[in-house]
N, C-alpha and C. Protein backbone atom coordinates (compact mmCIF):
# COMPACT_ATOMS: atom_id res chain seq x y z
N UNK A 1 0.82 -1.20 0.00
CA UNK A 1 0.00 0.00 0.00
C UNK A 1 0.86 1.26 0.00
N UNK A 2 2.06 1.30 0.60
CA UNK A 2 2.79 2.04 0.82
C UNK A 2 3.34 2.55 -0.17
N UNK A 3 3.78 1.50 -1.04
CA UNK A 3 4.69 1.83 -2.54
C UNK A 3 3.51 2.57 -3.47
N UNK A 4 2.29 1.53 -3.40
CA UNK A 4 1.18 2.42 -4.42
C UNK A 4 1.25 3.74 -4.02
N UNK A 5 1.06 4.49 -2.81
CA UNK A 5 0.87 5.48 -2.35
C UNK A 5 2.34 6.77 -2.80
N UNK A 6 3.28 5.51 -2.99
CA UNK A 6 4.38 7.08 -3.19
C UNK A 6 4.40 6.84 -4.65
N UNK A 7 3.73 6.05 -5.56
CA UNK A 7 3.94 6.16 -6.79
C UNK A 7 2.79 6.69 -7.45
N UNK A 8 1.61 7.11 -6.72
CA UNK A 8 0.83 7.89 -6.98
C UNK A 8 1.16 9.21 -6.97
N UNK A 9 1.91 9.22 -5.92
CA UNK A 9 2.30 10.96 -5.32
C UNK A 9 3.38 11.20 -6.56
N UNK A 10 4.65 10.42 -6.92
CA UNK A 10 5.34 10.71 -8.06
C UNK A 10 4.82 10.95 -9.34
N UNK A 11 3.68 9.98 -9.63
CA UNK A 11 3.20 10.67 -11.07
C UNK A 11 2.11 11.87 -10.95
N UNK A 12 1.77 12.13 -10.18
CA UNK A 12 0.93 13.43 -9.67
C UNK A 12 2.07 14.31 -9.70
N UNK A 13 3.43 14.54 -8.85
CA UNK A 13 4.04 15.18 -8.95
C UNK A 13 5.11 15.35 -10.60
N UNK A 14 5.15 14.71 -11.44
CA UNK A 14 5.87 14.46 -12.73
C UNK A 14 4.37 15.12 -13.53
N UNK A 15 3.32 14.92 -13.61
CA UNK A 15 2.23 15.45 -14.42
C UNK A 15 2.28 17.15 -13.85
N UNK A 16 2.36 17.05 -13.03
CA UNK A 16 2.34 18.98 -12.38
C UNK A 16 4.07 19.37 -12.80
N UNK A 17 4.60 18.78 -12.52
CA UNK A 17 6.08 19.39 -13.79
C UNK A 17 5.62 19.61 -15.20
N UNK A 18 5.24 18.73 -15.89
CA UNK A 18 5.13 18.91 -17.18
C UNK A 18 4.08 20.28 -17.71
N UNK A 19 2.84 20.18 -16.59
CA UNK A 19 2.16 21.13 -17.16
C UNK A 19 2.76 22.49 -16.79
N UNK A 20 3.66 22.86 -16.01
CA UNK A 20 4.09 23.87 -14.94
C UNK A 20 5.49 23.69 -16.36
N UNK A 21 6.20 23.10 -17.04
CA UNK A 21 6.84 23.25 -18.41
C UNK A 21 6.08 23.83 -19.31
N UNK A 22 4.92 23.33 -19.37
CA UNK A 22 3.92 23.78 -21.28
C UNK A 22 3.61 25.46 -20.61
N UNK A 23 3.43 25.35 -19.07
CA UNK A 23 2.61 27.02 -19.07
C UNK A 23 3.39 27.89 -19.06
N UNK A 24 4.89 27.23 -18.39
CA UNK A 24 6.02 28.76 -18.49
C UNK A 24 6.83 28.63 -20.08
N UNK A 25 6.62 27.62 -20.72
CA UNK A 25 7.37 26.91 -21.82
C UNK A 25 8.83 26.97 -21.79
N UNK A 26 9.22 26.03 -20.19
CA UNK A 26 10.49 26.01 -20.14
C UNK A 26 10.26 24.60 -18.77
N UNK A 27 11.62 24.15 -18.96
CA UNK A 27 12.13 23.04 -17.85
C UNK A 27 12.09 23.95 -16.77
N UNK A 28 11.16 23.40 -15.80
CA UNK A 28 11.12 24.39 -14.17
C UNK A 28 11.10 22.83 -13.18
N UNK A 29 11.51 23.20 -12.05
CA UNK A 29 11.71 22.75 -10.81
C UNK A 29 10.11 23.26 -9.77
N UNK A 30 9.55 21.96 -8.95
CA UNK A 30 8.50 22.36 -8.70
C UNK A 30 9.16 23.51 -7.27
N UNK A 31 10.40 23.58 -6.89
CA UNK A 31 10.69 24.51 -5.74
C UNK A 31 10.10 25.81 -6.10
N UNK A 32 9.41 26.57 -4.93
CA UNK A 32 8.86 27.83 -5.26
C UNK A 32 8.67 28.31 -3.37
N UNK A 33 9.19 29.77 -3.58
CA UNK A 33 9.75 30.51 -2.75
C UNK A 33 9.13 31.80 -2.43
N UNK A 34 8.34 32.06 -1.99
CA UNK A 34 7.78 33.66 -1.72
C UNK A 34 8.97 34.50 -2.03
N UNK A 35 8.49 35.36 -3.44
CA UNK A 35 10.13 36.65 -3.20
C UNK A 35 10.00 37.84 -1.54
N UNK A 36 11.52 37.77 -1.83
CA UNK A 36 11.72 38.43 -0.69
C UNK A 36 12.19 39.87 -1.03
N UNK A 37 12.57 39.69 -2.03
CA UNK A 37 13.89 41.28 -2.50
C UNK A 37 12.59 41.95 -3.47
N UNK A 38 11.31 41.47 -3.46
CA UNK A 38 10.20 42.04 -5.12
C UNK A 38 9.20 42.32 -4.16
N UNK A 39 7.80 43.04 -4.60
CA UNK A 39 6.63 43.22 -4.42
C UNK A 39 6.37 41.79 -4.32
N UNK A 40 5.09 41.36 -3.52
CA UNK A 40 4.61 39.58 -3.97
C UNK A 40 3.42 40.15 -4.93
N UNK A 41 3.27 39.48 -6.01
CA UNK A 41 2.26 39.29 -6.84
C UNK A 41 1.22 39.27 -5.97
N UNK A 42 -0.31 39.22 -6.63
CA UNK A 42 -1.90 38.80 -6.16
C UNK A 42 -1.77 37.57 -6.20
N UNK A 43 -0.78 36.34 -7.36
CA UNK A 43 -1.01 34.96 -7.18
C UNK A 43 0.39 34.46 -6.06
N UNK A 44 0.62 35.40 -5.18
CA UNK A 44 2.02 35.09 -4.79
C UNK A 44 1.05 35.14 -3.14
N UNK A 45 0.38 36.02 -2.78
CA UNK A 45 -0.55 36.47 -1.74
C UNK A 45 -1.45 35.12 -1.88
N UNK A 46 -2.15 34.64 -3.03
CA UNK A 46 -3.14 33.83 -3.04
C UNK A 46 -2.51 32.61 -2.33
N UNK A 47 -1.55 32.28 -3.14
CA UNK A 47 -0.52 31.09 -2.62
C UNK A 47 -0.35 30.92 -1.32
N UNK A 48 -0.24 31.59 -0.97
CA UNK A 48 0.48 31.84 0.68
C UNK A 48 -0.57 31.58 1.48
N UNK A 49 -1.86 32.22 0.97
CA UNK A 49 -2.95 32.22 1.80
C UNK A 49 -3.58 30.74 1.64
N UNK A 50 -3.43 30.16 0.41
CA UNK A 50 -4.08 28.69 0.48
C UNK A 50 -3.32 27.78 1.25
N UNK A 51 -2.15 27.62 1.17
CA UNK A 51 -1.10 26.94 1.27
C UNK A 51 -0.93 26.86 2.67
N UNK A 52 -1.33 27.94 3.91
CA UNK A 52 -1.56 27.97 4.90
C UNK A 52 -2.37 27.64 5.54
N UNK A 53 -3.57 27.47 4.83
CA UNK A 53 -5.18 27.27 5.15
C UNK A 53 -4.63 25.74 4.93
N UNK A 54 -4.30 25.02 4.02
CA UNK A 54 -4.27 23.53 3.76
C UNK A 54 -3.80 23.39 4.77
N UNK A 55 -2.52 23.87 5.35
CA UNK A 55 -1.41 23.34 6.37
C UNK A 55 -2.08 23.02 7.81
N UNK A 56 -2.87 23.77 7.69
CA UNK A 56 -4.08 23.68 9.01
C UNK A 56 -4.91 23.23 8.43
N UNK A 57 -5.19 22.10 7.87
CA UNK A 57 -6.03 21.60 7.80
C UNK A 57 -7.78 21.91 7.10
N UNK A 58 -7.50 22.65 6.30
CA UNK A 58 -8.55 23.35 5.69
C UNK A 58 -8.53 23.15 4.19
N UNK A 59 -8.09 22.31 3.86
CA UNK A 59 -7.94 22.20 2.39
C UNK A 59 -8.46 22.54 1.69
N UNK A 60 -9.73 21.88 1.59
CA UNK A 60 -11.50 21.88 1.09
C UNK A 60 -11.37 23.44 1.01
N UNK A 61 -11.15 24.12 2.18
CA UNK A 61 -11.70 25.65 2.26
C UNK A 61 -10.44 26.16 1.13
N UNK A 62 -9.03 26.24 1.10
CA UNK A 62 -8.69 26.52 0.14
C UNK A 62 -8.47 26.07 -1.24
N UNK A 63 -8.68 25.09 -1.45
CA UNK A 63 -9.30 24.99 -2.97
C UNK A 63 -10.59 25.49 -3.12
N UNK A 64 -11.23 26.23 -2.16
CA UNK A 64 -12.46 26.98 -2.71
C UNK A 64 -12.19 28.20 -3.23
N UNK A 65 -11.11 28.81 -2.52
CA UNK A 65 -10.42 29.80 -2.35
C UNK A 65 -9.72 29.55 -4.21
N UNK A 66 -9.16 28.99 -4.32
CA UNK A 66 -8.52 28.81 -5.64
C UNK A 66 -9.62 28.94 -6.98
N UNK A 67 -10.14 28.06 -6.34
CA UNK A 67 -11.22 27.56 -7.41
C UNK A 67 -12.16 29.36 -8.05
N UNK A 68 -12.61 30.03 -6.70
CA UNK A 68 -12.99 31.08 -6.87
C UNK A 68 -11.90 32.19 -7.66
N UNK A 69 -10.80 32.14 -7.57
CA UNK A 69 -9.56 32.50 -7.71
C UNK A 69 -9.20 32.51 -9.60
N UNK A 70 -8.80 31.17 -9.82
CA UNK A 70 -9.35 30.57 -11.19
C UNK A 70 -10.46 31.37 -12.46
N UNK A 71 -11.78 31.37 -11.55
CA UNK A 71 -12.88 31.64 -11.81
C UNK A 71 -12.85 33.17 -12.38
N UNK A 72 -12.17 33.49 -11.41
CA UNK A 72 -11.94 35.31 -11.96
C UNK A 72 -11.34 35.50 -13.25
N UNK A 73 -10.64 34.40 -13.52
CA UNK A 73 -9.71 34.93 -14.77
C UNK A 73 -8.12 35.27 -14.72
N UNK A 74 -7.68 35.40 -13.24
CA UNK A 74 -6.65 35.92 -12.85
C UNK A 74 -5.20 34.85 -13.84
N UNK A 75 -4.33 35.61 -14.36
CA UNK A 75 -3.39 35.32 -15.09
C UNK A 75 -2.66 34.11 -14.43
N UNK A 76 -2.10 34.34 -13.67
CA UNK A 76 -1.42 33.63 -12.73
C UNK A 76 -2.09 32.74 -11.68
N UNK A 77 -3.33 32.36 -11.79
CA UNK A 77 -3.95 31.33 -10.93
C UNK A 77 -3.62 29.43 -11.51
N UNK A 78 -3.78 29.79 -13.15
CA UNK A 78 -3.51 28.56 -13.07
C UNK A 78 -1.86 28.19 -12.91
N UNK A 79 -0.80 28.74 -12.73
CA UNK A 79 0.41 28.49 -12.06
C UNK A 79 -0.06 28.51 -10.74
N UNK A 80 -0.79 29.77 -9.87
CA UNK A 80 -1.20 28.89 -8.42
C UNK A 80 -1.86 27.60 -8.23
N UNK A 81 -2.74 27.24 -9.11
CA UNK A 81 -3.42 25.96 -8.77
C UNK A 81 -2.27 24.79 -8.91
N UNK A 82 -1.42 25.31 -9.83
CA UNK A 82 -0.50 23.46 -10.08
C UNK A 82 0.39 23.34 -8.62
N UNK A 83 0.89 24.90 -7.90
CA UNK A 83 1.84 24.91 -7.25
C UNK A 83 0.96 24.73 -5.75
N UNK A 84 -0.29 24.67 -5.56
CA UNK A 84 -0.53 24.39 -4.39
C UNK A 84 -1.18 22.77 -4.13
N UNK A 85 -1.76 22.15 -6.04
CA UNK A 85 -1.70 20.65 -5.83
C UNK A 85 -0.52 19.84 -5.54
N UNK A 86 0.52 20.57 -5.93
CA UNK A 86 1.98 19.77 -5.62
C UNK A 86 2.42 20.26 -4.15
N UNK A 87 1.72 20.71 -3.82
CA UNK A 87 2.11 21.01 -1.83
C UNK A 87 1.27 20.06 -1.30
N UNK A 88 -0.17 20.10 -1.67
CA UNK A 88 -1.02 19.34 -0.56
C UNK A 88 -0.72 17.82 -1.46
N UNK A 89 -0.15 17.62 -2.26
CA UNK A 89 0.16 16.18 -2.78
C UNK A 89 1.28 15.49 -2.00
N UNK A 90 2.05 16.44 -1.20
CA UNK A 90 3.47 15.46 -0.04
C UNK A 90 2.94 15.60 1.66
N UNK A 91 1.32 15.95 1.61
CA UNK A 91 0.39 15.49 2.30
C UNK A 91 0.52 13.84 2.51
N UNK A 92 0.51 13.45 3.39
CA UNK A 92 0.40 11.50 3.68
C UNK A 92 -0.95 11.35 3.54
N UNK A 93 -1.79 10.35 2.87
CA UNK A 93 -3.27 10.04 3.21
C UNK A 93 -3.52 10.24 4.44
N UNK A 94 -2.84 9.76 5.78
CA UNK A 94 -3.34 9.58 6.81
C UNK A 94 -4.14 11.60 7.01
N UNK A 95 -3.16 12.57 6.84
CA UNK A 95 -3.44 13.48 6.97
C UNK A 95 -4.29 14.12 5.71
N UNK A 96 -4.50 13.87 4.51
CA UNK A 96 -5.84 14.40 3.84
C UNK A 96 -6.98 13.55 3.96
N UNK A 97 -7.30 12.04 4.42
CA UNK A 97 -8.09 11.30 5.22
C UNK A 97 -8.81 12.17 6.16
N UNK A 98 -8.08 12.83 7.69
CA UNK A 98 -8.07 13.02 8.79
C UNK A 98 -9.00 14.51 8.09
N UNK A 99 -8.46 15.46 7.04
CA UNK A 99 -9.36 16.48 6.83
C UNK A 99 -10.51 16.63 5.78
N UNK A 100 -10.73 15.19 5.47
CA UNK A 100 -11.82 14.91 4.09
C UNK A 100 -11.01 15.61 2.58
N UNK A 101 -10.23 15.30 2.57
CA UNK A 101 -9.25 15.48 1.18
C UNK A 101 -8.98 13.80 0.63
N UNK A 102 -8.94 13.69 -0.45
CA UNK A 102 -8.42 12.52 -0.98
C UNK A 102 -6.97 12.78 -2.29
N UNK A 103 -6.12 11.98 -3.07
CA UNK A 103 -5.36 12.04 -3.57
C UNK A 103 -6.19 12.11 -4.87
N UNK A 104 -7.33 11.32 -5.10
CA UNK A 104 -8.23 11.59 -6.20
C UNK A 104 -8.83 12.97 -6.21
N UNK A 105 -8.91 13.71 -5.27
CA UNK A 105 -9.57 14.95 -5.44
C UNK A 105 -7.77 16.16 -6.03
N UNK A 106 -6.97 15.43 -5.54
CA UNK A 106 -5.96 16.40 -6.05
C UNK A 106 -5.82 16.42 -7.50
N UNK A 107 -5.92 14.98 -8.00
CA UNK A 107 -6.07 14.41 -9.03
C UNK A 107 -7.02 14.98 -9.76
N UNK A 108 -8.37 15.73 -9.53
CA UNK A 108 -9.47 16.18 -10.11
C UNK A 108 -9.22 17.47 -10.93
N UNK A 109 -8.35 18.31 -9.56
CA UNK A 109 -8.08 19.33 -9.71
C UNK A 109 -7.17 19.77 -10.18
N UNK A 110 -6.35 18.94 -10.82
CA UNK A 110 -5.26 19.33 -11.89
C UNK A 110 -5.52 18.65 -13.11
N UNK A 111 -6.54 17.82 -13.37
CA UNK A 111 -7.17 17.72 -14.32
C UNK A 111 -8.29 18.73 -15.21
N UNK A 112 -8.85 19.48 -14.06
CA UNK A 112 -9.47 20.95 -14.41
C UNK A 112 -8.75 21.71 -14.83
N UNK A 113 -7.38 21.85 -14.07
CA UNK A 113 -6.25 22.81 -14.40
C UNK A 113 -5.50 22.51 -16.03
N UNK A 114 -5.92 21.71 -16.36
CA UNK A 114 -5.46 21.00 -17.27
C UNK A 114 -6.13 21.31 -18.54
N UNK A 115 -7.24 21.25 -18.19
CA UNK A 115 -8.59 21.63 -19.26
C UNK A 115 -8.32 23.05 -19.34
N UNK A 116 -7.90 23.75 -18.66
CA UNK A 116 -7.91 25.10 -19.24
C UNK A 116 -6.66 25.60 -20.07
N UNK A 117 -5.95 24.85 -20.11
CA UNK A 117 -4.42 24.85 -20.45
C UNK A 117 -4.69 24.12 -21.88
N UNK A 118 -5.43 23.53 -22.11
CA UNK A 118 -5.80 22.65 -23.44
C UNK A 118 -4.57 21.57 -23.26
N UNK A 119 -4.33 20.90 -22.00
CA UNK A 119 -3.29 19.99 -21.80
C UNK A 119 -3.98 18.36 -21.64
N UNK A 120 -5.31 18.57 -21.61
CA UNK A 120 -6.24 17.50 -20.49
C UNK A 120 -5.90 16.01 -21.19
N UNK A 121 -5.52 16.04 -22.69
CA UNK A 121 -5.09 14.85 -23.15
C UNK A 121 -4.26 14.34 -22.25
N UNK A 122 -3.03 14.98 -22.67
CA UNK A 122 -1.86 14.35 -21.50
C UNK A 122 -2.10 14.08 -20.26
N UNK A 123 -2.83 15.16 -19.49
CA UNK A 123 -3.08 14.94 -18.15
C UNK A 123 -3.61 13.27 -17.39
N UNK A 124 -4.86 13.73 -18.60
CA UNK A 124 -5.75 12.21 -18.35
C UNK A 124 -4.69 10.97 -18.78
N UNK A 125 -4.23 10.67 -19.84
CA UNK A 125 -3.44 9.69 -19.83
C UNK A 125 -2.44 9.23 -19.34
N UNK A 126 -1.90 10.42 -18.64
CA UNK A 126 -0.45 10.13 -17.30
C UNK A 126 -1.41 9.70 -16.03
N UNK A 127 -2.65 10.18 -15.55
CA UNK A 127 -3.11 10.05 -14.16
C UNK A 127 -4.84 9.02 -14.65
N UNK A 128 -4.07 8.02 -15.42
CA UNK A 128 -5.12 6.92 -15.76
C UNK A 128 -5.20 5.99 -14.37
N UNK A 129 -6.58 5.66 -14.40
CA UNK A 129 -6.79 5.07 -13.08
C UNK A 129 -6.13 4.25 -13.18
N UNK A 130 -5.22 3.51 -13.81
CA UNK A 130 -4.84 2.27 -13.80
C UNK A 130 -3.59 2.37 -13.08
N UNK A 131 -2.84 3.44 -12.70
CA UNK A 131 -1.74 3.50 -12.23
C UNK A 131 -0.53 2.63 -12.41
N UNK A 132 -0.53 2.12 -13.49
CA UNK A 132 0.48 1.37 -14.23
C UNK A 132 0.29 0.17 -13.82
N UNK A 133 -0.94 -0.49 -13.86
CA UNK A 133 -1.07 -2.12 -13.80
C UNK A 133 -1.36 -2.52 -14.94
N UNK A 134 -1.08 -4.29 -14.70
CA UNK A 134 -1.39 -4.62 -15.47
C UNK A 134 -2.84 -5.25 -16.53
């Protein structure tokens, strides 16, 4: 169960590289850093604010937060949405269990993220339920 579980989290995390490549159209590293020496962006504030809300346990509440976020149109949301599914994705089940989050709901939501990116082919066929069985 254990191995399924970190090889879920790796191709969740390898599908959020690739799309986080097609949106900046360059090889990026999922590391990401609040600037310190710049103004923070509105998706740099958003980040911070979801990313904190998950950490306490509020997940649900900030992907509402995103989702609403998204919804606006804002330039830079769908780079927030990939960069806060790849945070709450090194979440353990035991702890998105414990707050009604699942790895399939992360999974949902970068599949949405995906659809707007006109990426959802790829998406769907890297995060096929089958998780590489046979």
């Amino acid at each position: 169960m254990q191995y399924e579980q970190d090889y879920i989290m790796r191709l969740i995390k390898q599908v959020i590289r690739a799309l986080i490549g097609i949106l900046l159209n360059k090889q990026t590293t999922l590391h990401y850093e609040l600037p310190i020496n710049r103004l923070q962006t509105n998706g740099d504030d958003i980040l911070q604010k979801i990313v904190l809300l998950a950490d306490k346990g509020s997940i649900c509440e900030a992907e509402n937060i995103l989702i609403d976020e998204m919804e606006s149109g804002a330039e830079s949301s769908i780079h927030t949405g990939l960069l806060f599914y790849d945070h709450i994705n090194n979440y353990d089940d035991e702890f998105l269990e414990k707050h009604n989050f699942s790895r399939d709901e992360i999974k949902q939501g970068i599949l949405e993220i995906s659809k707007l990116m006109g990426s959802y082919a790829m998406a769907t066929a890297a995060l096929s339920e089958n998780y590489g069985e046979d």
